[in-house]
Protein backbone atom coordinates (compact mmCIF):
# COMPACT_ATOMS: atom_id res chain seq x y z
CA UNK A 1 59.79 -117.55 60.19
CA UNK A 2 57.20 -115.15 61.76
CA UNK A 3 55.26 -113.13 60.12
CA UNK A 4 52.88 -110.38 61.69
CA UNK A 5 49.96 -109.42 59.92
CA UNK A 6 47.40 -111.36 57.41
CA UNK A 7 46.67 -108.76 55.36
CA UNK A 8 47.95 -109.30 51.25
CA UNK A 9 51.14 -109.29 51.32
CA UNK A 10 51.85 -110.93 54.60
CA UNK A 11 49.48 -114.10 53.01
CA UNK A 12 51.39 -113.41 49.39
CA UNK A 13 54.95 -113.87 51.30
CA UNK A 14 53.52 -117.02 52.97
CA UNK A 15 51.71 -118.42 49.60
CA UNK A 16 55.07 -117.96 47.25
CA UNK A 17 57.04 -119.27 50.40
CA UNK A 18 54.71 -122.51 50.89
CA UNK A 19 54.78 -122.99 47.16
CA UNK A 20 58.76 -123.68 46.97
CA UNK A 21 58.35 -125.99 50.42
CA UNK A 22 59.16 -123.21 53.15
CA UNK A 23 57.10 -122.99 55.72
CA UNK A 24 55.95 -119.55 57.66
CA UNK A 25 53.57 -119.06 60.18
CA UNK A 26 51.88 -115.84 59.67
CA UNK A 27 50.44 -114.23 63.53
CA UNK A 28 47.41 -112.27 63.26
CA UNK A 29 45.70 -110.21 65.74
CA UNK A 30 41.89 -110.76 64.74
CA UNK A 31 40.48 -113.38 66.11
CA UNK A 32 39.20 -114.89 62.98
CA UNK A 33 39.21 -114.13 58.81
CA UNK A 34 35.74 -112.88 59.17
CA UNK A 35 35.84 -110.69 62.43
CA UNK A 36 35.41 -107.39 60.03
CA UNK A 37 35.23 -105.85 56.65
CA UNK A 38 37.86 -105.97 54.37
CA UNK A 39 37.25 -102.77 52.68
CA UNK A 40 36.08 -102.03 48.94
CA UNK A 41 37.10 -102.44 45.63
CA UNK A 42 40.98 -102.57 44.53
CA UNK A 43 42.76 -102.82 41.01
CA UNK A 44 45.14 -104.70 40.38
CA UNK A 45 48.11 -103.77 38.21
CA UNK A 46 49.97 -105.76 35.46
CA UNK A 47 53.34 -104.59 36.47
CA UNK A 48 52.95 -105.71 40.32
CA UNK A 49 50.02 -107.04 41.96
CA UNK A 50 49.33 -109.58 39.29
CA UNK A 51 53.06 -110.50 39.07
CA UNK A 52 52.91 -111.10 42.60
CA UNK A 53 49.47 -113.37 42.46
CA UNK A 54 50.99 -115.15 38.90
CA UNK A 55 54.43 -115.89 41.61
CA UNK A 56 51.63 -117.45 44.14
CA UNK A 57 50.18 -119.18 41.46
CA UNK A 58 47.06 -117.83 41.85
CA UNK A 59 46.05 -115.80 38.38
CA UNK A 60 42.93 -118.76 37.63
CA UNK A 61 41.28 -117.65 40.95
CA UNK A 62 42.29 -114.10 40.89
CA UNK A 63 40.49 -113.76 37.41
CA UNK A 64 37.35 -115.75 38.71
CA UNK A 65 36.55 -113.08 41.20
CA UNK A 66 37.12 -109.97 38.56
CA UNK A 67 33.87 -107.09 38.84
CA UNK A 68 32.70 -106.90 35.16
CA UNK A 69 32.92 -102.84 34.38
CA UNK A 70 34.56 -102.05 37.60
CA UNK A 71 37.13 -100.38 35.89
CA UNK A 72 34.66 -97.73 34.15
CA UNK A 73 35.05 -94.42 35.42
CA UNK A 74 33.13 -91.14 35.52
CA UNK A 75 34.39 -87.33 36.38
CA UNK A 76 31.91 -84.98 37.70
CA UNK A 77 31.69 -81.60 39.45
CA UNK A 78 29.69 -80.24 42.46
CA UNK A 79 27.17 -79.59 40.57
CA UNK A 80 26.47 -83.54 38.69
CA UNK A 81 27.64 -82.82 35.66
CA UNK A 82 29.25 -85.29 33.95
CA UNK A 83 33.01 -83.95 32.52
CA UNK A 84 34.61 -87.86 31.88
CA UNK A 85 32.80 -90.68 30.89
CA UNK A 86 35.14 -93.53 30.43
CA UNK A 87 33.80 -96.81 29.88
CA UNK A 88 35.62 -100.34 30.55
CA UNK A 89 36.33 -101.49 27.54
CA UNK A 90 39.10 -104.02 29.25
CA UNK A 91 42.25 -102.66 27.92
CA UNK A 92 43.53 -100.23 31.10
CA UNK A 93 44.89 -103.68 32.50
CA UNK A 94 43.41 -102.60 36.05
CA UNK A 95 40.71 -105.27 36.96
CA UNK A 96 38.92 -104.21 40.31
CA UNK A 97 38.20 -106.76 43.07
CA UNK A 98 37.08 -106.91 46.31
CA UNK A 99 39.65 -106.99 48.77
CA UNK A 100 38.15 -109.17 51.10
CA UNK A 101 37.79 -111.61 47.70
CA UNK A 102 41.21 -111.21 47.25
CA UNK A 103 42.31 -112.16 50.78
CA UNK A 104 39.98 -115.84 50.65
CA UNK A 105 41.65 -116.57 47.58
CA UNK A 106 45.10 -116.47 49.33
CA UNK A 107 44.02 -117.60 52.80
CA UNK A 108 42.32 -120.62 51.15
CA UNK A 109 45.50 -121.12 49.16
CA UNK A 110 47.65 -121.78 52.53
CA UNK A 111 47.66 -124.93 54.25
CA UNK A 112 45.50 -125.32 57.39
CA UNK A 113 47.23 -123.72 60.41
CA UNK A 114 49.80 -121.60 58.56
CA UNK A 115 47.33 -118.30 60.23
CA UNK A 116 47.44 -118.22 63.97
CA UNK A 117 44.20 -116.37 65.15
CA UNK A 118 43.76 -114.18 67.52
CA UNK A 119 47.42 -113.45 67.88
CA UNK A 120 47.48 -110.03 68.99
CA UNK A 121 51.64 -108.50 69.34
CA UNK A 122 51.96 -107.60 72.75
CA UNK A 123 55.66 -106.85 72.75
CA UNK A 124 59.07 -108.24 71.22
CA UNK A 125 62.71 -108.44 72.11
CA UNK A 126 65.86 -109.04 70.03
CA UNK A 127 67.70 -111.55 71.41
CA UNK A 128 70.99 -110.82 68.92
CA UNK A 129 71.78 -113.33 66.23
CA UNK A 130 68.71 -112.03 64.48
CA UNK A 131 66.65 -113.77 66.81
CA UNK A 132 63.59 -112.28 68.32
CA UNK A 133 61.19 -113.16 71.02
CA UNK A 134 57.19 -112.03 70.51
CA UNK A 135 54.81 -111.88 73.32
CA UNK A 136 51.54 -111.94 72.40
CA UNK A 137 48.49 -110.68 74.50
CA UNK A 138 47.03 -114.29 74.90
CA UNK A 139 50.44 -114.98 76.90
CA UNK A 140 52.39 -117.41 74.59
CA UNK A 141 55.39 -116.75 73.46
CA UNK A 142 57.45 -117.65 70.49
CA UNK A 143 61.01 -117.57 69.10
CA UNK A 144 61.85 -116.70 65.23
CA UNK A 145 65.18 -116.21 63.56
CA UNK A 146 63.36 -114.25 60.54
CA UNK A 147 60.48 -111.79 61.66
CA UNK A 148 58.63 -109.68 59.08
CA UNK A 149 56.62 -107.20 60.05
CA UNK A 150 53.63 -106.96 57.38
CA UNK A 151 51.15 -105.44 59.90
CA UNK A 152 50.16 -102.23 58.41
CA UNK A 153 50.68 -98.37 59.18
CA UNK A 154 50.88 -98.33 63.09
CA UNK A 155 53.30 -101.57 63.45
CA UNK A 156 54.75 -102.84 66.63
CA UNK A 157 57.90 -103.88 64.57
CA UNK A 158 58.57 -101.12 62.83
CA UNK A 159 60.57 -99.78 66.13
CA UNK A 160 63.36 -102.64 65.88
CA UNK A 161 64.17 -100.75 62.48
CA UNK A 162 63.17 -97.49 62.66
CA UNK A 163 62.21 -94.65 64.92
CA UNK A 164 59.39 -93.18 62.30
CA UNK A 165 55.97 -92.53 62.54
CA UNK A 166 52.22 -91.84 60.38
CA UNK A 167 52.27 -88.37 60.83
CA UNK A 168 48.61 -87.01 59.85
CA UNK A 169 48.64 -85.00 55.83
CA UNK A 170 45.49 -82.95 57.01
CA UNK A 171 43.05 -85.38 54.61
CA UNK A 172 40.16 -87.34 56.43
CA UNK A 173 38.22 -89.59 54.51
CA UNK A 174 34.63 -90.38 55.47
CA UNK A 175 33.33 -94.41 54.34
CA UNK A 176 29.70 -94.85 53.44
CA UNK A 177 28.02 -97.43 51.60
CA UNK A 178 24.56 -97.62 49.76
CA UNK A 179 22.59 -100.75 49.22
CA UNK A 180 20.57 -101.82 46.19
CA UNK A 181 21.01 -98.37 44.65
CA UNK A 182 19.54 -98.37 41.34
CA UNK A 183 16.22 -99.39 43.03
CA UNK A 184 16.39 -96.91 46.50
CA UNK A 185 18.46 -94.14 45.04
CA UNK A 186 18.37 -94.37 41.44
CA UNK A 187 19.62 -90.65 40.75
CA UNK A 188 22.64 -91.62 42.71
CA UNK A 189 23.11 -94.86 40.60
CA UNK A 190 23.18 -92.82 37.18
CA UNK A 191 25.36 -90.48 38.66
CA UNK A 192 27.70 -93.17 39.60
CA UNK A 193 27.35 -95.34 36.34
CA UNK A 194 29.27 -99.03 36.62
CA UNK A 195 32.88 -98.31 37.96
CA UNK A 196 34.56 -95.48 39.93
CA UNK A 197 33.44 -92.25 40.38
CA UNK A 198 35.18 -88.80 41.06
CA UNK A 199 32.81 -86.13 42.38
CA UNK A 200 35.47 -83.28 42.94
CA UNK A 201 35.76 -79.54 44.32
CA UNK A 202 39.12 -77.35 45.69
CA UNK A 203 39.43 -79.31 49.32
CA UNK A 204 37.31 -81.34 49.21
CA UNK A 205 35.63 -84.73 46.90
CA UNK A 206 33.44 -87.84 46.74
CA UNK A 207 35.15 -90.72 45.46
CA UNK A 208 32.75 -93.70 45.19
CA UNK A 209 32.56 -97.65 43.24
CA UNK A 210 30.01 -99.54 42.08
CA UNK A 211 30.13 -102.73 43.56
CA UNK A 212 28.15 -106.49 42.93
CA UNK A 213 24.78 -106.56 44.67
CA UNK A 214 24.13 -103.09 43.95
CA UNK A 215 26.64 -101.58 46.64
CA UNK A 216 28.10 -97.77 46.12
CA UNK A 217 30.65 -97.94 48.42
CA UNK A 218 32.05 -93.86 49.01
CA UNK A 219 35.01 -92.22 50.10
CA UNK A 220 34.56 -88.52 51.40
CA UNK A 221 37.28 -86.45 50.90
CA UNK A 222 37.64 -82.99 52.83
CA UNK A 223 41.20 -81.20 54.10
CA UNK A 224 40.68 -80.69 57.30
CA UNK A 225 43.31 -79.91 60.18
CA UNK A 226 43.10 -82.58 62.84
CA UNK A 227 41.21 -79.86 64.99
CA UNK A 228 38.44 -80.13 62.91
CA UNK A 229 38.31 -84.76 63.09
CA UNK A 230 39.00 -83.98 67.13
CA UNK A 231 35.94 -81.64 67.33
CA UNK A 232 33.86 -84.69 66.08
CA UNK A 233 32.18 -87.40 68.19
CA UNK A 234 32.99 -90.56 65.82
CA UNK A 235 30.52 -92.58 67.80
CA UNK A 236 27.44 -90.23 67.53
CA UNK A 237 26.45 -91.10 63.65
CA UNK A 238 23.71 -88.41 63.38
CA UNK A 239 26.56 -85.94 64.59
CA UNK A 240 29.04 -87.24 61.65
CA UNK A 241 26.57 -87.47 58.81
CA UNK A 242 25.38 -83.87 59.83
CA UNK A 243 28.84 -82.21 60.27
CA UNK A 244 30.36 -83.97 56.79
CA UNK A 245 26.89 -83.16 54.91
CA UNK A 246 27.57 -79.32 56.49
CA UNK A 247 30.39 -79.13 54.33
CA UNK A 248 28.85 -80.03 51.25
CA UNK A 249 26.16 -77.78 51.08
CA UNK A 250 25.01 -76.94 47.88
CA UNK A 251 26.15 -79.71 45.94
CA UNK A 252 23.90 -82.55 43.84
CA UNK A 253 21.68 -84.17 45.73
CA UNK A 254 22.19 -87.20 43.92
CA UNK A 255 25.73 -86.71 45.51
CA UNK A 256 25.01 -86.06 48.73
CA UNK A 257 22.93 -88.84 48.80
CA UNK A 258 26.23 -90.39 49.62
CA UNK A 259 27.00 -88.90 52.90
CA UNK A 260 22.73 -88.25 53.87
CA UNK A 261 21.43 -91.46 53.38
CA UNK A 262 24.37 -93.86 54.12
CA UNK A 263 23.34 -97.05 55.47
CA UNK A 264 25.51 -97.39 57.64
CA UNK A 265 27.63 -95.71 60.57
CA UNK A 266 29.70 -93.37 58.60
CA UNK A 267 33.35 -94.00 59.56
CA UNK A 268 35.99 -91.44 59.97
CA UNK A 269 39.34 -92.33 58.30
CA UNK A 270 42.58 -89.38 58.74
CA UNK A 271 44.85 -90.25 56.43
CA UNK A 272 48.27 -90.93 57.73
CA UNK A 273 51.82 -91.43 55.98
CA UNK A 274 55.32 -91.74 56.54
CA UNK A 275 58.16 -89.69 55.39
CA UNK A 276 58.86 -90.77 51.66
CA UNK A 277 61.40 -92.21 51.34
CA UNK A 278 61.35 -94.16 54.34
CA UNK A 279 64.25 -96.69 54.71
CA UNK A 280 66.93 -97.94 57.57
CA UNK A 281 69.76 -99.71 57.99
CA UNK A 282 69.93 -103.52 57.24
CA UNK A 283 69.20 -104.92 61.26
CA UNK A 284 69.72 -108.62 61.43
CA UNK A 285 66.36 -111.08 61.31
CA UNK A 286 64.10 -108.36 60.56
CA UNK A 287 62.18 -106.30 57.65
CA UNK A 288 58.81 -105.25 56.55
CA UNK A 289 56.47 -105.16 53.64
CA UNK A 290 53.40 -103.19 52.71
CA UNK A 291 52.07 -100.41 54.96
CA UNK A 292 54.20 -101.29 57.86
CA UNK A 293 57.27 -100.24 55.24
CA UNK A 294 56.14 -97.47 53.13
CA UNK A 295 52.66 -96.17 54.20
CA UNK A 296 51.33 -93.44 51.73
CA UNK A 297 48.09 -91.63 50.54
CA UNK A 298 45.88 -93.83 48.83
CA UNK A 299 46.27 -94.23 45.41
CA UNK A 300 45.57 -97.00 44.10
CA UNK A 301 49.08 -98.17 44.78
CA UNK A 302 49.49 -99.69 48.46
CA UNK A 303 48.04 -103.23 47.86
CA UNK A 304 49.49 -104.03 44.94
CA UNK A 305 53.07 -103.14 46.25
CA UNK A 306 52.17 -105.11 49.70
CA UNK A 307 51.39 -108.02 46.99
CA UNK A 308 54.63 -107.25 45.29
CA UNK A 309 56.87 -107.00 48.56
CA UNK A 310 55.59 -110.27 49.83
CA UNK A 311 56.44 -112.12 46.49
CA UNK A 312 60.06 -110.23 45.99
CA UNK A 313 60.39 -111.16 49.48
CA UNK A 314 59.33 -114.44 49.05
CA UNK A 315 61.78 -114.87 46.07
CA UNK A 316 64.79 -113.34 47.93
CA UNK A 317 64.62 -115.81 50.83
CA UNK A 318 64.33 -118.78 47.85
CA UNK A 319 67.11 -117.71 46.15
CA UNK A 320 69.26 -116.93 49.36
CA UNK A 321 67.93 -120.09 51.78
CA UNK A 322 71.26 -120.16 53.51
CA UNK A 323 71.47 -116.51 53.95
CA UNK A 324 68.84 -115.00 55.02
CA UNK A 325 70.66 -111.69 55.78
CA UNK A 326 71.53 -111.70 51.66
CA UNK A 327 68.31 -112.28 51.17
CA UNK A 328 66.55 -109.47 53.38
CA UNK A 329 69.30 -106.89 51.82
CA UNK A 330 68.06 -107.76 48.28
CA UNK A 331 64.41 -107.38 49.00
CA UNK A 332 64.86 -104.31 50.48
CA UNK A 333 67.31 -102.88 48.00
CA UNK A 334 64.76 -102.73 45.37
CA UNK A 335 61.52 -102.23 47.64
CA UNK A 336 63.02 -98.84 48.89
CA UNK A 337 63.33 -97.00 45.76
CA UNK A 338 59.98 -98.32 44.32
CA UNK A 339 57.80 -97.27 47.30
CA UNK A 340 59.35 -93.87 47.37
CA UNK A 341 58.51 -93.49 43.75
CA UNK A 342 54.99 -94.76 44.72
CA UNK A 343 54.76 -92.21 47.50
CA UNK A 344 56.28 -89.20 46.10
CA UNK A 345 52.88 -90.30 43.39
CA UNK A 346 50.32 -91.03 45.87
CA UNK A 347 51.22 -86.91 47.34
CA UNK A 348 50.82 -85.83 43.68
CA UNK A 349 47.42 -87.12 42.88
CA UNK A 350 46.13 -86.58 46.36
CA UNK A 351 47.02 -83.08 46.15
CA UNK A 352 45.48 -82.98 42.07
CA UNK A 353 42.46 -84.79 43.40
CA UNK A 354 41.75 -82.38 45.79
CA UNK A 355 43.74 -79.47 44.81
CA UNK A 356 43.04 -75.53 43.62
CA UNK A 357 41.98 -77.28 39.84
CA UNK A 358 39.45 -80.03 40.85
CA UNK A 359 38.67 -81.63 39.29
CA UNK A 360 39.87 -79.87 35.74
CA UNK A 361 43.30 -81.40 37.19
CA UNK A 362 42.02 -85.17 36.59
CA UNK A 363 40.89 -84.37 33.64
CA UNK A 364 44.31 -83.17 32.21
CA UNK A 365 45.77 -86.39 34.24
CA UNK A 366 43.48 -88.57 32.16
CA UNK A 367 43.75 -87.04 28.80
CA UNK A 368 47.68 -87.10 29.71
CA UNK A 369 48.08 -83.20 29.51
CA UNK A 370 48.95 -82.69 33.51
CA UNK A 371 51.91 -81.54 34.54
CA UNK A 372 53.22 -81.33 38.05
């Protein structure tokens, strides 16, 4: 079994697989599990992501590397005031961890080898029988009779399944981060408080979370056409940080602390989706899980169902060991439905996150008085 991609729920799939005795080999293109960031703070659900780590066994270590508060959260408008104030009092069942915390605990949980480094998908063949051939850019080669295809929004094995593509929703996100903040930008701490943040206006938004070491790690949000990313040199950080903090004129300057005095190169991140909904026809030897399947807005959804997918996958192929094709049609079965519920959601609170309301829409979401 190959699969491609080591991000959750390629490793989950491998974890619940090595844990009944069957080995996978999972083919990764970076050349090692620190060659970049892993991104910021995720929670994890009771109905999916922590079924999926409790199939891998792994609910001790995912609870060891829990952020105290994280799931606090605060509603504010342009201006800083504060219109939600929700502290974690531990009962939303949402626990926030860091997704590169997340992905040690399950690489560590693998046996030595099972991650092939620096594995980058050149190109693949199907050889019929469900059998494929990969070609990898370090020119080896390998044959697999089961190839899953767990390697996010722009995979190269989507195409043996499907002809669809990320097509851009006119969002971009722009990632900043600011270190030891309640020393060097104190205003901007308060504003924050201990968990998640929601700074929000028609269009556009800065979604931010508090993270250990005194990290606010920020997400901002403007609709944009793609004209308006193209018109932007991404490598020219004085350039970004001036053209995102043009289009927040006027708000708090403890928020805009966020995009004028990020630490680091801000980074520019269109969001891209596909069609919800997305499915095809049952092709022999091959599926997908996570992004690769079912890429939509962010919402707080798309790792826990990659966790999920791997372990229902993972479970399929146990209960079906004989027949794999059984196996892959069960899996997908119930994945399809569930991600197009989870990305017919994602469009809804993107579009109440950032819509004609903000942020008066959250606050009817949270006090369970929105209607779509």
């Amino acid at each position: 079994m190959a699969i491609i991609g080591a991000g959750l729920g390629g490793l989950v799939l491998a974890r619940v697989l090595h844990v009944h005795g069957i080995v996978a080999t999972v083919y990764e293109a970076e050349p090692s599990a620190m060659a970049r960031t892993q991104g910021g703070q995720l929670d994890i659900h009771e109905q999916d992501g922590q079924v999926a780590l409790a199939a891998a066994g792994l609910t001790r270590e995912f609870r060891a590397i829990i952020h105290p508060g994280g799931e606090a959260t605060r509603v504010l408008d342009r201006n800083g005031a504060v219109l939600l104030d929700s502290p974690d009092d531990g009962t939303t069942g949402r626990p926030e961890v860091l997704r590169g915390d997340l992905r040690c605990i399950l690489l560590d949980s693998l046996p030595g080898g099972t991650v092939q480094w620096g594995k980058k998908l050149a190109s693949l063949a199907a050889l019929g029988g469900g059998r494929h051939e990969l070609h990898f850019t370090d020119g080896s080669t390998v044959t697999t009779s089961l190839l899953v295809g767990a390697d996010g929004a722009w995979s190269k094995v989507r195409p043996l399944l499907s002809s669809a593509t990320p097509d851009y929703i006119g969002t971009t996100f722009v990632e900043t981060y600011l270190h030891d903040v309640d020393t060097r930008h104190p205003a901007t701490a308060v504003a924050a408080g201990s968990g998640a943040l929601f700074a929000l206006d028609p269009g556009q938004g800065i979604f931010a979370h508090r993270e250990a070491g005194g990290i606010l790690h920020a997400y901002v949000a403007l609709n944009r056409p793609v004209e308006w990313i193209a018109g932007i040199d991404s490598n020219d950080t004085v350039a970004v940080r001036a053209r995102v903090a043009a289009e927040f004129d006027g708000w708090a300057p403890a928020l805009t602390a966020l995009v004028n005095d990020g630490e680091t190169a801000p980074a520019l991140r269109p969001l891209y989706t596909l069609p919800t909904g997305h499915r095809w026809e049952r092709v022999p030897g091959v599926t997908l899980l996570g992004d690769a399947a079912h890429l939509a807005p962010p919402a707080g959804e798309g790792a826990n169902l990659a966790l999920l997918d791997g372990a229902e996958l993972g479970h399929a192929i146990i209960a079906h060991p004989d027949d794999i094709e059984t196996a892959l049609a069960v899996y997908e079965a119930a994945m399809f439905p569930r991600s197009a519920k989870a990305a017919a959601d994602g469009h809804d609170m993107l579009a109440l996150l950032l819509g004609a309301r903000a942020p008066f829409a959250l606050l009817d979401f949270f006090s369970g008085a929105f209607v779509a």
